[in-house]
PDB file of N, CA and C in Angstrom:
ATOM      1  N   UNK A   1     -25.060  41.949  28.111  1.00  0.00           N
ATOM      2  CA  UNK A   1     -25.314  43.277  27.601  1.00  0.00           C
ATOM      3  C   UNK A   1     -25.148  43.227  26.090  1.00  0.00           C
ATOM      4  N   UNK A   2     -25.809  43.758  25.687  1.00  0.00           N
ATOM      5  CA  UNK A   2     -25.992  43.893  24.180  1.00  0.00           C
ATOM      6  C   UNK A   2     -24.402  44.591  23.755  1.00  0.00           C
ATOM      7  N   UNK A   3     -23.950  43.809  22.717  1.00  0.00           N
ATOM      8  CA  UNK A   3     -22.341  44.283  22.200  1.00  0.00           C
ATOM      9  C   UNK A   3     -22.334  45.328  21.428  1.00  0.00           C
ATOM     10  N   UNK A   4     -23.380  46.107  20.886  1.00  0.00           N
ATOM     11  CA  UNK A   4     -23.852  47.768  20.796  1.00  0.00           C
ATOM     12  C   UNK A   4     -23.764  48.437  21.835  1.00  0.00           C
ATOM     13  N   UNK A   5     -24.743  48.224  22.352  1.00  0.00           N
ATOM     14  CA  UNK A   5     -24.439  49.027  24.107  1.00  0.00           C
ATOM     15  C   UNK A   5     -23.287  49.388  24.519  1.00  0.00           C
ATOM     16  N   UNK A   6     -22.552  48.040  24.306  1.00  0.00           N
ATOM     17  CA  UNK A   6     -20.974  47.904  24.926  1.00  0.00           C
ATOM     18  C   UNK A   6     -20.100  48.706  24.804  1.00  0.00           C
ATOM     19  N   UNK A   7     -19.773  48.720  23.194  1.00  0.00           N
ATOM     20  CA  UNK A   7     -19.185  49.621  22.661  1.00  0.00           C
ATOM     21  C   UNK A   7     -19.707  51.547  22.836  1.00  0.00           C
ATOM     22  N   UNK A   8     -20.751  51.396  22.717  1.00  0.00           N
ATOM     23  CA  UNK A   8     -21.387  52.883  22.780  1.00  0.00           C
ATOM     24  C   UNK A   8     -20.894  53.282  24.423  1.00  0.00           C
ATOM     25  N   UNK A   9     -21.094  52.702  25.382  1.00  0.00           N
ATOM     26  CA  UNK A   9     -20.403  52.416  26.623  1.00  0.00           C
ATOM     27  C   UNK A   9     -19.094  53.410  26.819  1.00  0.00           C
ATOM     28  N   UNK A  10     -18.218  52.053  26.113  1.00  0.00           N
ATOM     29  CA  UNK A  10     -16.798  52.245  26.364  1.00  0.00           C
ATOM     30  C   UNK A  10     -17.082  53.841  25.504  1.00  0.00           C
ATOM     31  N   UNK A  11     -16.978  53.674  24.467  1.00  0.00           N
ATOM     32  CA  UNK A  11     -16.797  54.818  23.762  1.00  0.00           C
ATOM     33  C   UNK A  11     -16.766  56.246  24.512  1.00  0.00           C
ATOM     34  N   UNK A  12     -18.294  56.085  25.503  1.00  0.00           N
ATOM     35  CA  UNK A  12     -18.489  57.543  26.105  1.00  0.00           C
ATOM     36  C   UNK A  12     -17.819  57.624  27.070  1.00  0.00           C
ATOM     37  N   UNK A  13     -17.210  56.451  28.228  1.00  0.00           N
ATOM     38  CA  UNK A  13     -16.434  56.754  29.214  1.00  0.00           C
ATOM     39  C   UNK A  13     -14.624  56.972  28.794  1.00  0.00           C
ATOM     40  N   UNK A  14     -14.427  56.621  27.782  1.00  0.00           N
ATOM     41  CA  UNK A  14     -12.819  57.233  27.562  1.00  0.00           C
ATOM     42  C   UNK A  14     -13.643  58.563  27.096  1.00  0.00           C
ATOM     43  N   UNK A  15     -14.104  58.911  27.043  1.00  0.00           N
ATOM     44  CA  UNK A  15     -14.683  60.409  25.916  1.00  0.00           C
ATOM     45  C   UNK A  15     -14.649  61.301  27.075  1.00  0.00           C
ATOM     46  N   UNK A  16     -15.990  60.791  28.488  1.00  0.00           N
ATOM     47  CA  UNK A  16     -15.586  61.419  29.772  1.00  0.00           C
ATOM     48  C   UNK A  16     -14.029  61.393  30.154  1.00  0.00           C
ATOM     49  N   UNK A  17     -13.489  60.449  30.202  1.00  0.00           N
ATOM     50  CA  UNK A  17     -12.045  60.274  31.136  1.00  0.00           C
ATOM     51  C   UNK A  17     -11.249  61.340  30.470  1.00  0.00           C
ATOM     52  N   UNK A  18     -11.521  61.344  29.003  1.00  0.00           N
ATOM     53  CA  UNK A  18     -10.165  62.576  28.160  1.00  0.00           C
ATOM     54  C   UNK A  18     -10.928  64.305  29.382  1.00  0.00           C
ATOM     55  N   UNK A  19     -12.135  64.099  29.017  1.00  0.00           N
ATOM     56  CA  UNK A  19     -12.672  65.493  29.682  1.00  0.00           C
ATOM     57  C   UNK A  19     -12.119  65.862  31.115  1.00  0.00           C
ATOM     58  N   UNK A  20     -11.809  64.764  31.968  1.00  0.00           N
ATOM     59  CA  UNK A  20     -11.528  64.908  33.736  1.00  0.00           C
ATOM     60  C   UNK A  20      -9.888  64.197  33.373  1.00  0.00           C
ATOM     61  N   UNK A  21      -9.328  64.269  32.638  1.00  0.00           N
ATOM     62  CA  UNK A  21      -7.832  64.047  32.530  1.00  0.00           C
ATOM     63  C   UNK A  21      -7.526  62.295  33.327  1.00  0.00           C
ATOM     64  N   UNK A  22      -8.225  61.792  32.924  1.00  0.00           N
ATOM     65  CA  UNK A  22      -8.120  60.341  33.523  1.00  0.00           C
ATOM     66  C   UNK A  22      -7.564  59.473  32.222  1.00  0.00           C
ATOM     67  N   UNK A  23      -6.950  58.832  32.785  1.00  0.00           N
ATOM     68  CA  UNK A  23      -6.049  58.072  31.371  1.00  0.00           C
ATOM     69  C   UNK A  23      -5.832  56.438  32.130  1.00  0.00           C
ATOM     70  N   UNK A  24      -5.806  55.570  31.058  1.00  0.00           N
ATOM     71  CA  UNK A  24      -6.094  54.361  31.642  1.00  0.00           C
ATOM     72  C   UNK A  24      -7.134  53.710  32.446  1.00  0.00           C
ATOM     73  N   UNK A  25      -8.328  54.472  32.099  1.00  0.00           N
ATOM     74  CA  UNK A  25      -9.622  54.245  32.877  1.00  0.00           C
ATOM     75  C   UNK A  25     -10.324  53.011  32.676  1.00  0.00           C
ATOM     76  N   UNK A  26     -10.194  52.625  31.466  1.00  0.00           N
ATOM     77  CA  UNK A  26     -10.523  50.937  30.978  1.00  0.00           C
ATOM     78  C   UNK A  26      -9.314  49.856  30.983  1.00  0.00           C
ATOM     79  N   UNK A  27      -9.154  48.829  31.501  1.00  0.00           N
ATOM     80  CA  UNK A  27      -7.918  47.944  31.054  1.00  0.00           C
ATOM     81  C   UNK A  27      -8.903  46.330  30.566  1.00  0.00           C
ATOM     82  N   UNK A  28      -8.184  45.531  30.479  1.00  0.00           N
ATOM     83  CA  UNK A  28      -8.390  44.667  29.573  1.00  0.00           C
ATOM     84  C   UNK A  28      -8.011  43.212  30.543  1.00  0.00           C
ATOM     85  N   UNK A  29      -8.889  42.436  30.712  1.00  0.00           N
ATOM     86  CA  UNK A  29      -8.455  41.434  31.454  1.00  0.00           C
ATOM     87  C   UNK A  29      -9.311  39.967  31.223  1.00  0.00           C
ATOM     88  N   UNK A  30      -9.337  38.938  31.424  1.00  0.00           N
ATOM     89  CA  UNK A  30      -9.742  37.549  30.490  1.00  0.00           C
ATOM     90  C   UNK A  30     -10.985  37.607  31.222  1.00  0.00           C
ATOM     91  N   UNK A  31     -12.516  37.373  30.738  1.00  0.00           N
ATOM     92  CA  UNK A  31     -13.534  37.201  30.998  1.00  0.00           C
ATOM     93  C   UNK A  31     -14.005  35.791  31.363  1.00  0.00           C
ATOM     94  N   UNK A  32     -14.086  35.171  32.031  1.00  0.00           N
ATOM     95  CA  UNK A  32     -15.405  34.171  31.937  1.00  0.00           C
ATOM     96  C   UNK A  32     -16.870  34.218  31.852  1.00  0.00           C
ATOM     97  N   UNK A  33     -17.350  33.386  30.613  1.00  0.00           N
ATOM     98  CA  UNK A  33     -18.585  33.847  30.943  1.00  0.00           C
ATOM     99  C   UNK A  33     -19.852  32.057  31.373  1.00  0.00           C
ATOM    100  N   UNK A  34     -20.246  32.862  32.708  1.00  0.00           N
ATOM    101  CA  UNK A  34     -20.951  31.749  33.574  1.00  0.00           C
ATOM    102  C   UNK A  34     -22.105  31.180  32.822  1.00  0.00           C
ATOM    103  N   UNK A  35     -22.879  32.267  32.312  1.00  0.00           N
ATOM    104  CA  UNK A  35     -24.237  31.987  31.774  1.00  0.00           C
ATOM    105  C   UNK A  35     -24.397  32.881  30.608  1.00  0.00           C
ATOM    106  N   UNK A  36     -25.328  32.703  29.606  1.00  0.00           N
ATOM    107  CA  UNK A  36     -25.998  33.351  28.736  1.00  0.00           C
ATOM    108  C   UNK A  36     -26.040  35.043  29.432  1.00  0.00           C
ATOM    109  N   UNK A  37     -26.195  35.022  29.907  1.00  0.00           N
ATOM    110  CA  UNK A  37     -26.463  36.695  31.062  1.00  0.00           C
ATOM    111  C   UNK A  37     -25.023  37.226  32.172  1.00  0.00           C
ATOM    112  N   UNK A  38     -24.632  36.381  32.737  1.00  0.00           N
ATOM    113  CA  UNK A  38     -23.397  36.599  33.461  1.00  0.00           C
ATOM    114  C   UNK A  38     -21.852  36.164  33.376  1.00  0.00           C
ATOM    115  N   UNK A  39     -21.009  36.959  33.236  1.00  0.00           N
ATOM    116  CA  UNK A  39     -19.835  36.614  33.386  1.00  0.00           C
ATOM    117  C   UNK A  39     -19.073  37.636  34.150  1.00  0.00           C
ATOM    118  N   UNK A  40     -17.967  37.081  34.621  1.00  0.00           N
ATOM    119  CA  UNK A  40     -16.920  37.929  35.798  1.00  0.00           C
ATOM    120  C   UNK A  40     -15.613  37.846  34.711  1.00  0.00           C
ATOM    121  N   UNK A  41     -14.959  38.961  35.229  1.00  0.00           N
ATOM    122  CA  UNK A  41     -13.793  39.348  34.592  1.00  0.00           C
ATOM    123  C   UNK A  41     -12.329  38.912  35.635  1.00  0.00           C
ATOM    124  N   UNK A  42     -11.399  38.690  35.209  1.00  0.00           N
ATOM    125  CA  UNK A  42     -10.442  38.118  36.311  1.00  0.00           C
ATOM    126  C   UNK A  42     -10.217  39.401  37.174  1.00  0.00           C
ATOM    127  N   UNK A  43      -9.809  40.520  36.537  1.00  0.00           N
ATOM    128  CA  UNK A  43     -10.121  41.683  37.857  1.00  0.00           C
ATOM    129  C   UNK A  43     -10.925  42.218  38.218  1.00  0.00           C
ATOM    130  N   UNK A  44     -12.135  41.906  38.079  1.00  0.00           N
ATOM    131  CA  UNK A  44     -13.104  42.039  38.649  1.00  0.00           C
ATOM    132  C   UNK A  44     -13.205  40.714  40.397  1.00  0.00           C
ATOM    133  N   UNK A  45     -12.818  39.523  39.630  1.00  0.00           N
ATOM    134  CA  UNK A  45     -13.116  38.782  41.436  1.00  0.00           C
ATOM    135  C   UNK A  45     -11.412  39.453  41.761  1.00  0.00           C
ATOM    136  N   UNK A  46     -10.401  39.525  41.162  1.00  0.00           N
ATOM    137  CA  UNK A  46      -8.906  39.778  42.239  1.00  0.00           C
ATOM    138  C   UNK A  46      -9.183  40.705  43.062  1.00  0.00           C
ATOM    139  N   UNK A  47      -9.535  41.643  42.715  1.00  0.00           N
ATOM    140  CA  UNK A  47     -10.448  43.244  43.451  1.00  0.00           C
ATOM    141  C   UNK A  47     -11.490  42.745  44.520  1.00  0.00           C
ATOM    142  N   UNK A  48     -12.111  41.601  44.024  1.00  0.00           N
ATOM    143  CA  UNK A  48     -13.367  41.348  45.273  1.00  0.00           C
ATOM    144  C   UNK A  48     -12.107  40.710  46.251  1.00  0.00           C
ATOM    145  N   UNK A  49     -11.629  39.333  45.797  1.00  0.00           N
ATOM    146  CA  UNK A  49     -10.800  38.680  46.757  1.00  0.00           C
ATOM    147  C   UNK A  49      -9.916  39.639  47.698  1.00  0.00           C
ATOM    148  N   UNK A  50      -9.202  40.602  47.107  1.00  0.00           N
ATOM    149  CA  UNK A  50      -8.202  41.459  47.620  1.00  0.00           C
ATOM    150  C   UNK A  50      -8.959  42.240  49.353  1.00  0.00           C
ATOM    151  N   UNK A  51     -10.066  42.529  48.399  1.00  0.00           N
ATOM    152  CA  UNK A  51     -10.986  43.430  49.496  1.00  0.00           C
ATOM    153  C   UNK A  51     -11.445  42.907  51.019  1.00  0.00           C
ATOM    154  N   UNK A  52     -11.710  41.581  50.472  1.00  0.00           N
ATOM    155  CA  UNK A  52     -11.997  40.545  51.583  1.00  0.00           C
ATOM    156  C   UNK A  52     -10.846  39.643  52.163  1.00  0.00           C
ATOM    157  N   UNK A  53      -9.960  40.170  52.137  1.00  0.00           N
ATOM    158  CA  UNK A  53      -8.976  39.933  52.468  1.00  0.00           C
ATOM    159  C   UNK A  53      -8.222  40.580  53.290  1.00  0.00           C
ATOM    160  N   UNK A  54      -8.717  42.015  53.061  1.00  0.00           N
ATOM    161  CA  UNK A  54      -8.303  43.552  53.519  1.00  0.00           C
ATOM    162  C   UNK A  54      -9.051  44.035  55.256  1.00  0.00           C
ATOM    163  N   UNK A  55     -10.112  43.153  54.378  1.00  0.00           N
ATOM    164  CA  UNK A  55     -11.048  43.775  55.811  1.00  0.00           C
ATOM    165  C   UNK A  55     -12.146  42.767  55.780  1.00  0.00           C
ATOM    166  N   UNK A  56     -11.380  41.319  56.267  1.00  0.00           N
ATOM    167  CA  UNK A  56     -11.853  40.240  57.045  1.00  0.00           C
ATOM    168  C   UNK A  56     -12.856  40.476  58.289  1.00  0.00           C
ATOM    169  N   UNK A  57     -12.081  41.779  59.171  1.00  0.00           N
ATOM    170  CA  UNK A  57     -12.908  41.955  60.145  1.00  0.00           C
ATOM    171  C   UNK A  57     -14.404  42.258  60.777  1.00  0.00           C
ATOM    172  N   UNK A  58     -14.602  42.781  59.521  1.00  0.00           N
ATOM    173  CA  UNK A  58     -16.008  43.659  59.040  1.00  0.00           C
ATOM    174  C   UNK A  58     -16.679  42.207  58.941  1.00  0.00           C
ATOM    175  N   UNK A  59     -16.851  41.273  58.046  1.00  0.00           N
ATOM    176  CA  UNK A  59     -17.266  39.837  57.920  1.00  0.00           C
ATOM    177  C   UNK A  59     -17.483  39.786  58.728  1.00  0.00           C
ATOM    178  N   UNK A  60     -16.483  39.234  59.767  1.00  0.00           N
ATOM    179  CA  UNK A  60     -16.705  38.433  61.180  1.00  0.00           C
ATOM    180  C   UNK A  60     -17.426  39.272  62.290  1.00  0.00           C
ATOM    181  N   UNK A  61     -17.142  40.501  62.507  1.00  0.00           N
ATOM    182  CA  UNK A  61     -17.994  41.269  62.842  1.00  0.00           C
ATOM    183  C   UNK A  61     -19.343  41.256  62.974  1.00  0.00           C
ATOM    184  N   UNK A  62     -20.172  41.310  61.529  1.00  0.00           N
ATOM    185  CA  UNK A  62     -20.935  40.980  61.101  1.00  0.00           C
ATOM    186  C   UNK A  62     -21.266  39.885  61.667  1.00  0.00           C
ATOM    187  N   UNK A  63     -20.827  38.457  61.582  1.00  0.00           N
ATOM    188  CA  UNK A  63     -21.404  37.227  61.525  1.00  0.00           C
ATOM    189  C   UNK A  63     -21.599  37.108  63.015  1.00  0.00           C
ATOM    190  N   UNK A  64     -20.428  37.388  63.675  1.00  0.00           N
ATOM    191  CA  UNK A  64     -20.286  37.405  65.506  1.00  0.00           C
ATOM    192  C   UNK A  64     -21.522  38.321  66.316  1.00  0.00           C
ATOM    193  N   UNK A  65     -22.107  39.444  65.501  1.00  0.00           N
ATOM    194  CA  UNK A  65     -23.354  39.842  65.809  1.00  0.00           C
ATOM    195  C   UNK A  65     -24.416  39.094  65.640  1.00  0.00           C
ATOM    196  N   UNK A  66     -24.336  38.789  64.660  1.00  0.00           N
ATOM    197  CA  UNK A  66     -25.489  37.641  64.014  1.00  0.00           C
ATOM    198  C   UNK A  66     -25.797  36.845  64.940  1.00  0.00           C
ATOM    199  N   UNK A  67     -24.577  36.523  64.893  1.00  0.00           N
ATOM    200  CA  UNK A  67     -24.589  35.010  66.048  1.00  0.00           C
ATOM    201  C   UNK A  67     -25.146  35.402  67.709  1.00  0.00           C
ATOM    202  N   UNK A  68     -25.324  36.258  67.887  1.00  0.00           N
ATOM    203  CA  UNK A  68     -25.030  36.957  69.301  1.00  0.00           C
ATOM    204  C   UNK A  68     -26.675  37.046  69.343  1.00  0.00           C
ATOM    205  N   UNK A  69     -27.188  37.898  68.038  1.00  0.00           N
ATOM    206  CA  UNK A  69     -28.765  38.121  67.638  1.00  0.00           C
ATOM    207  C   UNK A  69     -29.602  36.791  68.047  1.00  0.00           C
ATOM    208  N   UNK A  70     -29.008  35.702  67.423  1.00  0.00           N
ATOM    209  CA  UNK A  70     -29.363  34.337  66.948  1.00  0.00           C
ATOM    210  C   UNK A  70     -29.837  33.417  68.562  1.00  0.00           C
ATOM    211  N   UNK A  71     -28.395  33.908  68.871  1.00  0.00           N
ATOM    212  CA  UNK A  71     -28.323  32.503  70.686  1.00  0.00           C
ATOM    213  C   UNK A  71     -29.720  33.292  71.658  1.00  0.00           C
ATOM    214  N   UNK A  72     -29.711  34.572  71.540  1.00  0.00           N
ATOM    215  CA  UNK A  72     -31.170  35.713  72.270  1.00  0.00           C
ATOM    216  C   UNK A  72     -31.702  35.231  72.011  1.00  0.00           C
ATOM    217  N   UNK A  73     -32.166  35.223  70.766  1.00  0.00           N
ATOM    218  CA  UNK A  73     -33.851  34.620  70.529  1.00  0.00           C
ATOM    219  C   UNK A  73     -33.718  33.442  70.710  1.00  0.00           C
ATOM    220  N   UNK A  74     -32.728  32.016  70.457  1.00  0.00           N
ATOM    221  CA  UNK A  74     -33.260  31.052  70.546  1.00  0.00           C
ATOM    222  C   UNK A  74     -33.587  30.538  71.936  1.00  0.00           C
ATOM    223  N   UNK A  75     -32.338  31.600  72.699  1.00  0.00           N
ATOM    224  CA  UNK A  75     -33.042  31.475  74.535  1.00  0.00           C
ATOM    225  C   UNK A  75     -34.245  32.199  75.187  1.00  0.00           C
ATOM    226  N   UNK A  76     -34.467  33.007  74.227  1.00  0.00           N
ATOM    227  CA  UNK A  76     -36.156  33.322  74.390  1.00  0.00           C
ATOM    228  C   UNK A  76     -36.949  32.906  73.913  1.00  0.00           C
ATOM    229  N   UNK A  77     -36.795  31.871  73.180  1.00  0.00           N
ATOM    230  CA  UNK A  77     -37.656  30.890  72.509  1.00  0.00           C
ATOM    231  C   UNK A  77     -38.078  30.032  73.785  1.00  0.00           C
ATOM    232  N   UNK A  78     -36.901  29.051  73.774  1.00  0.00           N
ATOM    233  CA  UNK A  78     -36.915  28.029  74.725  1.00  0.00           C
ATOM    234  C   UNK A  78     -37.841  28.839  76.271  1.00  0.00           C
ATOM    235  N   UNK A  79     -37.434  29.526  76.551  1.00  0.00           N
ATOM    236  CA  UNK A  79     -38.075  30.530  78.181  1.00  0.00           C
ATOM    237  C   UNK A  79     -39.404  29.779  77.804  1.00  0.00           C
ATOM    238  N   UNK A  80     -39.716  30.703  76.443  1.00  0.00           N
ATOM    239  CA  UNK A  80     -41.958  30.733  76.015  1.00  0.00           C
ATOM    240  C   UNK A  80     -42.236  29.614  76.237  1.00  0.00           C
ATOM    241  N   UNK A  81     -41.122  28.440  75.177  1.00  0.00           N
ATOM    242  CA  UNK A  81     -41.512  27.254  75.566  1.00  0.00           C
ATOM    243  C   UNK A  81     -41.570  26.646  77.004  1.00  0.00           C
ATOM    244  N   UNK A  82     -40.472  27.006  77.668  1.00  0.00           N
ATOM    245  CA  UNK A  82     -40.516  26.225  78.788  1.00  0.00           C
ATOM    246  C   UNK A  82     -41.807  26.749  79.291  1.00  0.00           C
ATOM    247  N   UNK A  83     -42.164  27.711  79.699  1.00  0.00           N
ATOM    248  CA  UNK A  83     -43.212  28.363  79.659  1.00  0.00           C
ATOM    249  C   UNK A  83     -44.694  27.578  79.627  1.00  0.00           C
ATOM    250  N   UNK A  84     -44.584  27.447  78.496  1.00  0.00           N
ATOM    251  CA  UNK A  84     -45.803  26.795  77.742  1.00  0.00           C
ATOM    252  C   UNK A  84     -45.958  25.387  78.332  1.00  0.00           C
ATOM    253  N   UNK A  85     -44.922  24.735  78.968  1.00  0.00           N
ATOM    254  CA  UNK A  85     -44.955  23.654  79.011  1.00  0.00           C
ATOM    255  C   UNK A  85     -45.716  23.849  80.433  1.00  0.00           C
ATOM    256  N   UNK A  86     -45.465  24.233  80.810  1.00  0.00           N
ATOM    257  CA  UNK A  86     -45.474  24.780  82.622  1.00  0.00           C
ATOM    258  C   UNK A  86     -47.241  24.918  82.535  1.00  0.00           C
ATOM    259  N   UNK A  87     -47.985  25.668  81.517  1.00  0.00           N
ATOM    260  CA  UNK A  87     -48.976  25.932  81.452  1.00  0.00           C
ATOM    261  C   UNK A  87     -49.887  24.251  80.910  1.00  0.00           C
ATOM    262  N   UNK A  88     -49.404  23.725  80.060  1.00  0.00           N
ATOM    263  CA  UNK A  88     -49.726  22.544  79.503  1.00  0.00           C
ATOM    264  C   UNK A  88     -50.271  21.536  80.536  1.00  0.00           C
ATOM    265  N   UNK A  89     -49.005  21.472  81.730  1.00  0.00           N
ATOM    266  CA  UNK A  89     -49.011  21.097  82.784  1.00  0.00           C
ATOM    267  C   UNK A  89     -49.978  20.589  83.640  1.00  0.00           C
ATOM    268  N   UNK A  90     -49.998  22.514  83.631  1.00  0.00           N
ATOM    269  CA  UNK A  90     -50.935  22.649  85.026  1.00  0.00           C
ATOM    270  C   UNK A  90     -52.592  22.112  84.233  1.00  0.00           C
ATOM    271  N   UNK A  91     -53.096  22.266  83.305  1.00  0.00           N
ATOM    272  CA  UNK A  91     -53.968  22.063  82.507  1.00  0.00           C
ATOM    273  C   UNK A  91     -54.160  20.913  82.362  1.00  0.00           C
ATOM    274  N   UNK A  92     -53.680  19.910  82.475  1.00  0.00           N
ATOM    275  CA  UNK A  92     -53.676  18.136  82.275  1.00  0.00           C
ATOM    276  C   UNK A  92     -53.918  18.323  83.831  1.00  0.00           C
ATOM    277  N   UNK A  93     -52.935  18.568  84.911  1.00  0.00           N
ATOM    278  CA  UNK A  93     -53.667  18.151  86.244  1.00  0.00           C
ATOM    279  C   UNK A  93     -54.877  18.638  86.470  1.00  0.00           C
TER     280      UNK A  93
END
């Protein structure tokens, strides 16, 4: 982000926060930056890590459906095929 922007940014959200009585709305924490375009802030991933940590279940959830989605079709795969084969079959005799 352009370091104009940035500042013009910050500037207007403490400007909002004084208006809605919010205090401490920005804090300050060590950046890395990955690329020319991206970088993460250390509380920015502690907040992701924390979260996924919080509610693991939702993940697995997720993935255990997936998986559930996944084994269906690949046993309705195999059926067509077996299927197909059955037809292949009869077609050669």
């Amino acid at each position: 982000m352009d370091p104009a922007l940035k500042t013009q940014l910050r500037r207007k959200v403490l400007d909002a926060s004084d208006d809605f009585g919010l205090q401490k709305i920005l804090s300050s924490s060590f950046v890395r930056q990955m690329t020319d375009s991206m970088q993460a802030s250390a509380s920015d991933m502690a907040y992701s890590i924390s979260a996924l940590l919080e509610y693991p279940h939702h993940i697995n959830t997720l993935n255990d459906a997936e998986a559930e989605k996944n084994k269906k079709l690949l046993s309705r795969g195999q059926a067509k095929e077996g299927q197909n084969e059955n037809v292949n079959t009869r077609n050669v005799q």
